[in-house]
C-alpha atoms as a PDB file:
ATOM      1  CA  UNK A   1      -9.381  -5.026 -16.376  1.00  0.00           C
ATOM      2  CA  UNK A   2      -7.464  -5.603 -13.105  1.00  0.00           C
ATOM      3  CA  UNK A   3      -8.935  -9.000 -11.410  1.00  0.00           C
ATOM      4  CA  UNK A   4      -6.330  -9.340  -8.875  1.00  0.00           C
ATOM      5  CA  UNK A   5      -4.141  -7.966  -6.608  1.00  0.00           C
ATOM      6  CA  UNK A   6      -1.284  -9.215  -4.376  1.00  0.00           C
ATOM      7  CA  UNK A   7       1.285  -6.532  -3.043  1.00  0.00           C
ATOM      8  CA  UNK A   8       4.392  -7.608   0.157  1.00  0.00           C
ATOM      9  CA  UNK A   9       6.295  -5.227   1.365  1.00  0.00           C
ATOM     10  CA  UNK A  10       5.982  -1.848   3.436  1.00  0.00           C
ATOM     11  CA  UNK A  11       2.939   0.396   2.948  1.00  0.00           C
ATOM     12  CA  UNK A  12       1.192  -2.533   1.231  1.00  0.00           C
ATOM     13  CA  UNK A  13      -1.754  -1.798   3.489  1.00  0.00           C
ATOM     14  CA  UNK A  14      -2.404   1.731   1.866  1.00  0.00           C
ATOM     15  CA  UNK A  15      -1.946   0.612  -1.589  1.00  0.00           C
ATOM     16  CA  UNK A  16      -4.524  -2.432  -1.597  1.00  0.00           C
ATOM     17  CA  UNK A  17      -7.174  -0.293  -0.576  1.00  0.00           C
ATOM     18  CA  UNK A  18      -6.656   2.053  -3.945  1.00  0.00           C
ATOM     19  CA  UNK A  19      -6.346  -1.477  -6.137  1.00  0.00           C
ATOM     20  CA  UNK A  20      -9.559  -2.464  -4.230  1.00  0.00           C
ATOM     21  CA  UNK A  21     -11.753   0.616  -5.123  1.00  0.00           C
ATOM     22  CA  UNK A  22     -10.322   0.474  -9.083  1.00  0.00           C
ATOM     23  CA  UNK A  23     -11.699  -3.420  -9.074  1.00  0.00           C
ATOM     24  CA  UNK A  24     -15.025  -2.598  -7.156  1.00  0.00           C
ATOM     25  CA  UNK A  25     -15.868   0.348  -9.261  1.00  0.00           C
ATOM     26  CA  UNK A  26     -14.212  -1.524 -12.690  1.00  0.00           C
ATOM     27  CA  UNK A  27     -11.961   1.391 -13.442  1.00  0.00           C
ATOM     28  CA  UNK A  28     -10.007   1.028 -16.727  1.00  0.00           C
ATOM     29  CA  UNK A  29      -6.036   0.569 -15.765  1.00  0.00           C
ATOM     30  CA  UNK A  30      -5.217   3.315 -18.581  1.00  0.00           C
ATOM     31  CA  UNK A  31      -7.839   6.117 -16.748  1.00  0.00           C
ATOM     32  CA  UNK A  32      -6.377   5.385 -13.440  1.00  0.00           C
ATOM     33  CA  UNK A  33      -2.809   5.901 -14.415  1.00  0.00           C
ATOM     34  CA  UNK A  34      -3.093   8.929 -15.763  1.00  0.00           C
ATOM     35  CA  UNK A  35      -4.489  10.279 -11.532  1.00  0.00           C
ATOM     36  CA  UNK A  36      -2.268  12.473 -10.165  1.00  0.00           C
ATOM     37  CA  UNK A  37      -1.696  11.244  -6.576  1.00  0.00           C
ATOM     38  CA  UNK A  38       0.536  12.875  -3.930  1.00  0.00           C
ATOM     39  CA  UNK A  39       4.218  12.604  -3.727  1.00  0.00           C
ATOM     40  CA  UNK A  40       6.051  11.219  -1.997  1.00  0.00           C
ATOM     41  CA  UNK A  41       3.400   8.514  -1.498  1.00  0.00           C
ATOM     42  CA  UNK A  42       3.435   4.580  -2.007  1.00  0.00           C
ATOM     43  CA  UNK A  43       0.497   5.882  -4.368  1.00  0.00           C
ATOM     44  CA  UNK A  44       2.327   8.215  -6.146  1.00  0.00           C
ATOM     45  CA  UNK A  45       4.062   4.296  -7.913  1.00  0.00           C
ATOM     46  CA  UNK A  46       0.580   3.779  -9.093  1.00  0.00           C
ATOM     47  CA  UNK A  47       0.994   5.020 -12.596  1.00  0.00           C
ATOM     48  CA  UNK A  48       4.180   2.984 -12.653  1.00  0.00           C
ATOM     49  CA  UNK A  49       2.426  -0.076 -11.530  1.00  0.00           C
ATOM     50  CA  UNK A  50      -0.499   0.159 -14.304  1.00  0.00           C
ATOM     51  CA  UNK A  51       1.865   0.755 -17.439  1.00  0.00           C
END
């Protein structure tokens, strides 16, 4: 279960709304790194992120 966020750096803004909705909806890590999102994207690091 994620609890807690903190990303610095560029695009920061676009990926703490994705960690946001995964904490308010209480998505399991695992599920959400297996979403295909679009590349290249900040986003697309997700998966990477959540291993």
């Amino acid at each position: 279960k994620i609890i807690g966020v903190h990303i610095l750096g560029s695009n920061a803004d676009d990926l703490i709304n994705y960690f946001a909705l995964i904490m308010k909806f209480d998505l399991p890590y695992d599920e959400v790194g297996k979403t295909i999102f679009a590349y290249p994207s900040s986003a697309s690091d997700l998966s990477y992120f959540l291993e």
